[in-house]
N, C-alpha and C. Protein backbone atom coordinates (compact mmCIF):
# COMPACT_ATOMS: atom_id res chain seq x y z
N UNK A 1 122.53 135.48 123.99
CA UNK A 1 122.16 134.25 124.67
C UNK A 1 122.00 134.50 126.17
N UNK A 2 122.85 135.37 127.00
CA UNK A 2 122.90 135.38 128.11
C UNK A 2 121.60 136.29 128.10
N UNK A 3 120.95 137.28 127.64
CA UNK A 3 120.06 138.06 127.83
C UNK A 3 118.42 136.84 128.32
N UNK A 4 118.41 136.24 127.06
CA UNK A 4 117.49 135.32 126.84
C UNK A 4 117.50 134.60 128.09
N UNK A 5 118.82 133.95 128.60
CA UNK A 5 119.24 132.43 129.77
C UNK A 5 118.33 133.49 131.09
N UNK A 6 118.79 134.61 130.95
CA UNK A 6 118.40 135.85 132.13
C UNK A 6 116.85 135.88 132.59
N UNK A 7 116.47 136.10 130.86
CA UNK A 7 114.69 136.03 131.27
C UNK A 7 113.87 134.65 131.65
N UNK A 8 114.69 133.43 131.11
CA UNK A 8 113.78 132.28 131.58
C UNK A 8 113.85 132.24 132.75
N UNK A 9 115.21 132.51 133.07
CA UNK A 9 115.63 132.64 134.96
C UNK A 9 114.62 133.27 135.99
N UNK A 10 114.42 134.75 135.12
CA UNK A 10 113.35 135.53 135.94
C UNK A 10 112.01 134.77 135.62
N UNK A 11 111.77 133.91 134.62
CA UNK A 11 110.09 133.80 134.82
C UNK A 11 109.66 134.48 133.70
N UNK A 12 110.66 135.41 132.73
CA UNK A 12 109.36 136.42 132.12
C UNK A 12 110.03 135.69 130.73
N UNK A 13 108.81 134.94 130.42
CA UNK A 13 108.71 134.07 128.87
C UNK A 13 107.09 133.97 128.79
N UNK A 14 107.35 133.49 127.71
CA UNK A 14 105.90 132.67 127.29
C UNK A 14 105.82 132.02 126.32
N UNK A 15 105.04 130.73 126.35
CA UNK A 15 104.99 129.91 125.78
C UNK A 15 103.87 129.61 124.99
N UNK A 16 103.64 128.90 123.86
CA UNK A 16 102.37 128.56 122.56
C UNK A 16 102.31 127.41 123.52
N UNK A 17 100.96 126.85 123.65
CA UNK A 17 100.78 125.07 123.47
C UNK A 17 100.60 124.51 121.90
N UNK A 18 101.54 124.03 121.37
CA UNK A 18 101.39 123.22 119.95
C UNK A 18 100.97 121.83 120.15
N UNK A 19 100.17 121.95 118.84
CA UNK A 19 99.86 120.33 118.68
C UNK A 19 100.81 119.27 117.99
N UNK A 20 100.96 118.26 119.00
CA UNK A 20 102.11 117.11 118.00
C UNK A 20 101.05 116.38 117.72
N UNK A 21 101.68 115.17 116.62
CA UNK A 21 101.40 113.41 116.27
C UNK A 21 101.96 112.87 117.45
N UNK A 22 101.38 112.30 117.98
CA UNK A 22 102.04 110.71 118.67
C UNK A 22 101.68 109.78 118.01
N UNK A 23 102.78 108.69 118.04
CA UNK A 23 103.10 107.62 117.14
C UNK A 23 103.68 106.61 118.00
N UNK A 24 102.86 105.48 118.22
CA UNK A 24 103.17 103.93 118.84
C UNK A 24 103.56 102.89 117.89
N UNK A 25 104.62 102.55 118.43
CA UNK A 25 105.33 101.47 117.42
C UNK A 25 105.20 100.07 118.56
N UNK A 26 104.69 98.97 118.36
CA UNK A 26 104.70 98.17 118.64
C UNK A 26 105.67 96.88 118.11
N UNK A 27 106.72 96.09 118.71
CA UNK A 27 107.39 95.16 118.49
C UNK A 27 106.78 94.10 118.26
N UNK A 28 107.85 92.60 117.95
CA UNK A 28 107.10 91.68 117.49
C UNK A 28 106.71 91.23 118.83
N UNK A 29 107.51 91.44 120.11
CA UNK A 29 107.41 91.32 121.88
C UNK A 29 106.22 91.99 122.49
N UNK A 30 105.75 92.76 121.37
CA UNK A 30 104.90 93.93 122.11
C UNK A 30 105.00 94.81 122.94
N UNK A 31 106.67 94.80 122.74
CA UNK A 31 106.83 96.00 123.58
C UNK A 31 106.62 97.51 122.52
N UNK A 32 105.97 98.21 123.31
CA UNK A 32 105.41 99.86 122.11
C UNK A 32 106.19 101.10 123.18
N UNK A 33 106.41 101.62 121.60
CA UNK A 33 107.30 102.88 122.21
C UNK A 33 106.67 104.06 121.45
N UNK A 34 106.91 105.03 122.06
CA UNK A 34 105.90 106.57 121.59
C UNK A 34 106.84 107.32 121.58
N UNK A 35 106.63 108.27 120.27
CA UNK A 35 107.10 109.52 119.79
C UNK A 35 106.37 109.80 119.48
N UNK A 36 106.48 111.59 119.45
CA UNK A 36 106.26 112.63 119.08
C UNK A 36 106.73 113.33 118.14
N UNK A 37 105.78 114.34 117.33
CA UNK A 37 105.91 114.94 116.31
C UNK A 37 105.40 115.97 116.26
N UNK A 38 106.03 117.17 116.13
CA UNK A 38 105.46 118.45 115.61
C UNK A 38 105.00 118.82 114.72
N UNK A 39 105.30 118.35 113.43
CA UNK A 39 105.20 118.70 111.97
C UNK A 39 104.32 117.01 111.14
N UNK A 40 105.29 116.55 110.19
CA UNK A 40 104.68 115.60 109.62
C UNK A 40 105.20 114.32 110.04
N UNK A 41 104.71 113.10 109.61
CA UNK A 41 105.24 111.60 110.35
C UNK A 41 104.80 110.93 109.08
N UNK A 42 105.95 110.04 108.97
CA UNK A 42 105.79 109.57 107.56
C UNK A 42 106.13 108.16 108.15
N UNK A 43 105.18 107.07 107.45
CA UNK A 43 105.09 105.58 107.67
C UNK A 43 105.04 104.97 106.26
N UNK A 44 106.64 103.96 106.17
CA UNK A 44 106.51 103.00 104.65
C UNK A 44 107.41 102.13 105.17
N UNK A 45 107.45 100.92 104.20
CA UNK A 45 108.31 100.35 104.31
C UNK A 45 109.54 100.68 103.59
N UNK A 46 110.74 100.07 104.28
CA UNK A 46 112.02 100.15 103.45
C UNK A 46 112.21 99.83 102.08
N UNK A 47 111.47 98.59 101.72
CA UNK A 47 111.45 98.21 100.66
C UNK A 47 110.35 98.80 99.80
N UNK A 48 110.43 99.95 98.89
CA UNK A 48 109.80 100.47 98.43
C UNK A 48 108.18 99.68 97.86
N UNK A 49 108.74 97.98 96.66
CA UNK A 49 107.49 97.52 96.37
C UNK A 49 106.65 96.29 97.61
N UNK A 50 107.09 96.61 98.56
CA UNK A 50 106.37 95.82 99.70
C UNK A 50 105.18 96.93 100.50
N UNK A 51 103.92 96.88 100.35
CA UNK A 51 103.01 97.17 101.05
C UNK A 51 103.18 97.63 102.69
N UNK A 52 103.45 98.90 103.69
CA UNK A 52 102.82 98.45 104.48
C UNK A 52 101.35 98.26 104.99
N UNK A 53 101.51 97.41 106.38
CA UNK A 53 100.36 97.42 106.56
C UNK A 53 100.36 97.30 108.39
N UNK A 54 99.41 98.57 108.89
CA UNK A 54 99.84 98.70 110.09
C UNK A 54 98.00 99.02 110.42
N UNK A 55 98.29 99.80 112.04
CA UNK A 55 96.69 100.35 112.72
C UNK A 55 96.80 101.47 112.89
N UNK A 56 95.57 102.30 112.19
CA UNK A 56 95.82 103.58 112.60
C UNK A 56 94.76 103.31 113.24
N UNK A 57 94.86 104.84 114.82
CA UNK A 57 93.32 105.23 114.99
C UNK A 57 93.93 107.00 115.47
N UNK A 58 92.65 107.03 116.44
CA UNK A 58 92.38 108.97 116.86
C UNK A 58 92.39 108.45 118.16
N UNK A 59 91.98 109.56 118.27
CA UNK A 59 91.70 110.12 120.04
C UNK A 59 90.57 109.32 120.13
N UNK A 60 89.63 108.94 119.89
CA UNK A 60 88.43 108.56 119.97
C UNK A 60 88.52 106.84 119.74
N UNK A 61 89.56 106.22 120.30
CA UNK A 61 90.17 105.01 120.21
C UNK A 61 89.50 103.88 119.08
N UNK A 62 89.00 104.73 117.93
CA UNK A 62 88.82 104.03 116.27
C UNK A 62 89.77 103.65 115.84
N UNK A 63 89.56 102.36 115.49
CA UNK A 63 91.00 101.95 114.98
C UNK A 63 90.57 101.44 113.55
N UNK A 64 91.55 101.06 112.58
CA UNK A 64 91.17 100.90 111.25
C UNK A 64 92.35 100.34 111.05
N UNK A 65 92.67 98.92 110.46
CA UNK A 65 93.83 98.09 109.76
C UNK A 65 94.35 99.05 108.38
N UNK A 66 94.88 99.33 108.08
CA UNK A 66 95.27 100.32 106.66
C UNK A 66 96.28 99.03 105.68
N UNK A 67 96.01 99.20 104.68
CA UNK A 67 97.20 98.41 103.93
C UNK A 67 97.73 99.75 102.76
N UNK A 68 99.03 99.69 102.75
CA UNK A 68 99.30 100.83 101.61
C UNK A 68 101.12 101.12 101.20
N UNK A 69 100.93 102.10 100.06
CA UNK A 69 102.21 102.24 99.98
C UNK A 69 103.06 103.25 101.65
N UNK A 70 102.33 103.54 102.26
CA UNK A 70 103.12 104.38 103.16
C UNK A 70 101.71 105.26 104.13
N UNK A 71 101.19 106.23 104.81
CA UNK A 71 100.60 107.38 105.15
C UNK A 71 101.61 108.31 105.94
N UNK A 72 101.14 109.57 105.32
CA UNK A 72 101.68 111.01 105.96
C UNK A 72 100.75 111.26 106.32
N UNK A 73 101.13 111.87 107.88
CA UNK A 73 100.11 112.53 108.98
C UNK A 73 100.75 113.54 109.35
N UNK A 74 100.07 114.52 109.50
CA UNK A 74 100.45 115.86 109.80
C UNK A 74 99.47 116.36 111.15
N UNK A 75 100.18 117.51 112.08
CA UNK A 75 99.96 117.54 113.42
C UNK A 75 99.12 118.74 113.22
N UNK A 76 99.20 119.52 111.72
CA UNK A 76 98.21 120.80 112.06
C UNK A 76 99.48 121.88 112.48
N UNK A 77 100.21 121.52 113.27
CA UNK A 77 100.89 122.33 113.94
C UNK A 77 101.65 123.49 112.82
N UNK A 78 102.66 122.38 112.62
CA UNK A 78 103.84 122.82 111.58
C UNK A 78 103.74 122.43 110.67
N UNK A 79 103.05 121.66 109.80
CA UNK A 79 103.02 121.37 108.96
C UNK A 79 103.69 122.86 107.68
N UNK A 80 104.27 121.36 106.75
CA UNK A 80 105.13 122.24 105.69
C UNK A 80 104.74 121.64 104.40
N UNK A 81 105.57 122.32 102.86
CA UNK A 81 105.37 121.86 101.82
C UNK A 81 105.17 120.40 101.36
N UNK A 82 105.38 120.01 102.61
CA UNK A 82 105.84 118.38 102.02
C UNK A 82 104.16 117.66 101.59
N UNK A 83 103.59 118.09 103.43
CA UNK A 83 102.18 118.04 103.25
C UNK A 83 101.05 118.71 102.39
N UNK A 84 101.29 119.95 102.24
CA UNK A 84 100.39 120.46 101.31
C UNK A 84 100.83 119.88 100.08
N UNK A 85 101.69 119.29 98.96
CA UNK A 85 102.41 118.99 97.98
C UNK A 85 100.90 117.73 97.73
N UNK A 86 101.36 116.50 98.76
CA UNK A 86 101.04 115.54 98.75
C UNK A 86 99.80 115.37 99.13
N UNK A 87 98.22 116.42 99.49
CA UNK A 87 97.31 116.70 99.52
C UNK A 87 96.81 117.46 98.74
N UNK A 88 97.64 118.02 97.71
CA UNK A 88 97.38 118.55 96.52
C UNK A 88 96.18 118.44 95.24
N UNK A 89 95.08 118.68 95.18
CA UNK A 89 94.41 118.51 93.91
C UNK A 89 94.39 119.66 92.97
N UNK A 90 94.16 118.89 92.01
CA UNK A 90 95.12 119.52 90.71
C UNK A 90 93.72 119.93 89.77
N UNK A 91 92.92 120.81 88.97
CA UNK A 91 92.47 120.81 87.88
C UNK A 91 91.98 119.78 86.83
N UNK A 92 93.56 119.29 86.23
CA UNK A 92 93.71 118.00 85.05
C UNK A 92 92.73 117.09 86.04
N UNK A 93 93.10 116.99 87.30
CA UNK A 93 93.00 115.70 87.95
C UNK A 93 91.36 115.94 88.13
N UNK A 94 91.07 116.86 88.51
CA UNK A 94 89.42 116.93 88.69
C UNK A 94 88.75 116.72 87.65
N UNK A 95 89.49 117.64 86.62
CA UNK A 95 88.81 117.59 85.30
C UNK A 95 88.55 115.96 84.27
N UNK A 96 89.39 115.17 84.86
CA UNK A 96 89.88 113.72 84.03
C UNK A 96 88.33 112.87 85.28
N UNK A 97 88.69 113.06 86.50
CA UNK A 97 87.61 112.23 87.01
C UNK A 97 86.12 112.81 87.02
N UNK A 98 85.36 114.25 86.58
CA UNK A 98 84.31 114.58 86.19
C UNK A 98 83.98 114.19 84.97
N UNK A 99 85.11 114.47 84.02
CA UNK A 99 84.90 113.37 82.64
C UNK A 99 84.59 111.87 82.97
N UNK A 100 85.16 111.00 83.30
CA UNK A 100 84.46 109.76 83.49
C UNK A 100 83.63 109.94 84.04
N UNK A 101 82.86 110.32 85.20
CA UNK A 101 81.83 110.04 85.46
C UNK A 101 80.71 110.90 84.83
N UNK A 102 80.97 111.44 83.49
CA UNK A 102 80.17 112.06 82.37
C UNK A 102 79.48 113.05 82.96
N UNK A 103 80.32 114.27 83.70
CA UNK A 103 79.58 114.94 83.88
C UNK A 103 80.57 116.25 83.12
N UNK A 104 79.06 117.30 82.69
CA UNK A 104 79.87 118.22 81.59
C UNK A 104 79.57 119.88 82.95
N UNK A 105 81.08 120.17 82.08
CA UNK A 105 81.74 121.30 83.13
C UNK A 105 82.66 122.00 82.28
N UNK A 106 83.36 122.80 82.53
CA UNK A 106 84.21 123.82 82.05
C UNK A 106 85.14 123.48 82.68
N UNK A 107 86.26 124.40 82.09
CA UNK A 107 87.73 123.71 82.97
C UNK A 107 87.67 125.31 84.05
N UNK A 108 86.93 126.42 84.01
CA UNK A 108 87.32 126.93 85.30
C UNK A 108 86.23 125.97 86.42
N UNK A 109 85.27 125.67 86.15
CA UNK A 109 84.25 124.80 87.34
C UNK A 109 85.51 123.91 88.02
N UNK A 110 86.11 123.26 87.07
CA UNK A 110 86.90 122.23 87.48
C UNK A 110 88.12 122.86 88.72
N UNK A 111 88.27 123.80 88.12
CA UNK A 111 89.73 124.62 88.58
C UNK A 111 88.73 125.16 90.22
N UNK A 112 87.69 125.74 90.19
CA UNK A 112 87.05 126.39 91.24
C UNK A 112 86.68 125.30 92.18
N UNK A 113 86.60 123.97 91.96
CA UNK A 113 86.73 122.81 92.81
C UNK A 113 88.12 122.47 93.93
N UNK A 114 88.94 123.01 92.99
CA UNK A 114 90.19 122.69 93.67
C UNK A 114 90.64 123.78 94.69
């Protein structure tokens, strides 16, 4: 530890710039408060069968009303299993919605989609 405390002292480090989420929470006062996130940011309600329903937007000040069970946003940065899990497409799953819409395929086409 002391080696490490030594080199920030001298100057000789270096640093990544990472990308976070920022996340504005607005009150019923309107007062909004911002955090940050390195990795993923997860938005639901407490009560599991209650909808939320909040505003997302970007950098590009688009905004869009969302209604839903929850959204996970991920920063790119750090992102972990949680996110890839839950962005996941599956085979069965390709394969079940090319079937309804009657189109004929093989199950590797299906699999080479994913």
């Amino acid at each position: 530890v002391d080696r490490v405390l030594d080199s920030l002292c001298l100057g000789q480090f270096s640093f990544d710039i990472r990308r976070r989420v920022r996340v504005q929470f607005a009150n019923d006062r309107g007062v909004v408060s911002n955090y940050y996130a390195l990795n993923e940011v997860f938005f639901a309600e407490r009560h599991p069968a209650r909808p939320s329903v909040y505003t997302i937007s970007n950098d590009y000040n688009e905004e869009e009303i969302q209604r839903s069970s929850g959204v996970l946003v991920a920063s790119g940065t750090g992102s972990t299993a949680w996110m890839n899990c839950a962005s996941a497409i599956y085979p069965d799953q390709v394969h079940a919605i090319l079937k309804m819409a009657g189109h004929k395929h093989t199950a590797g086409q299906a699999a080479d989609i994913c």
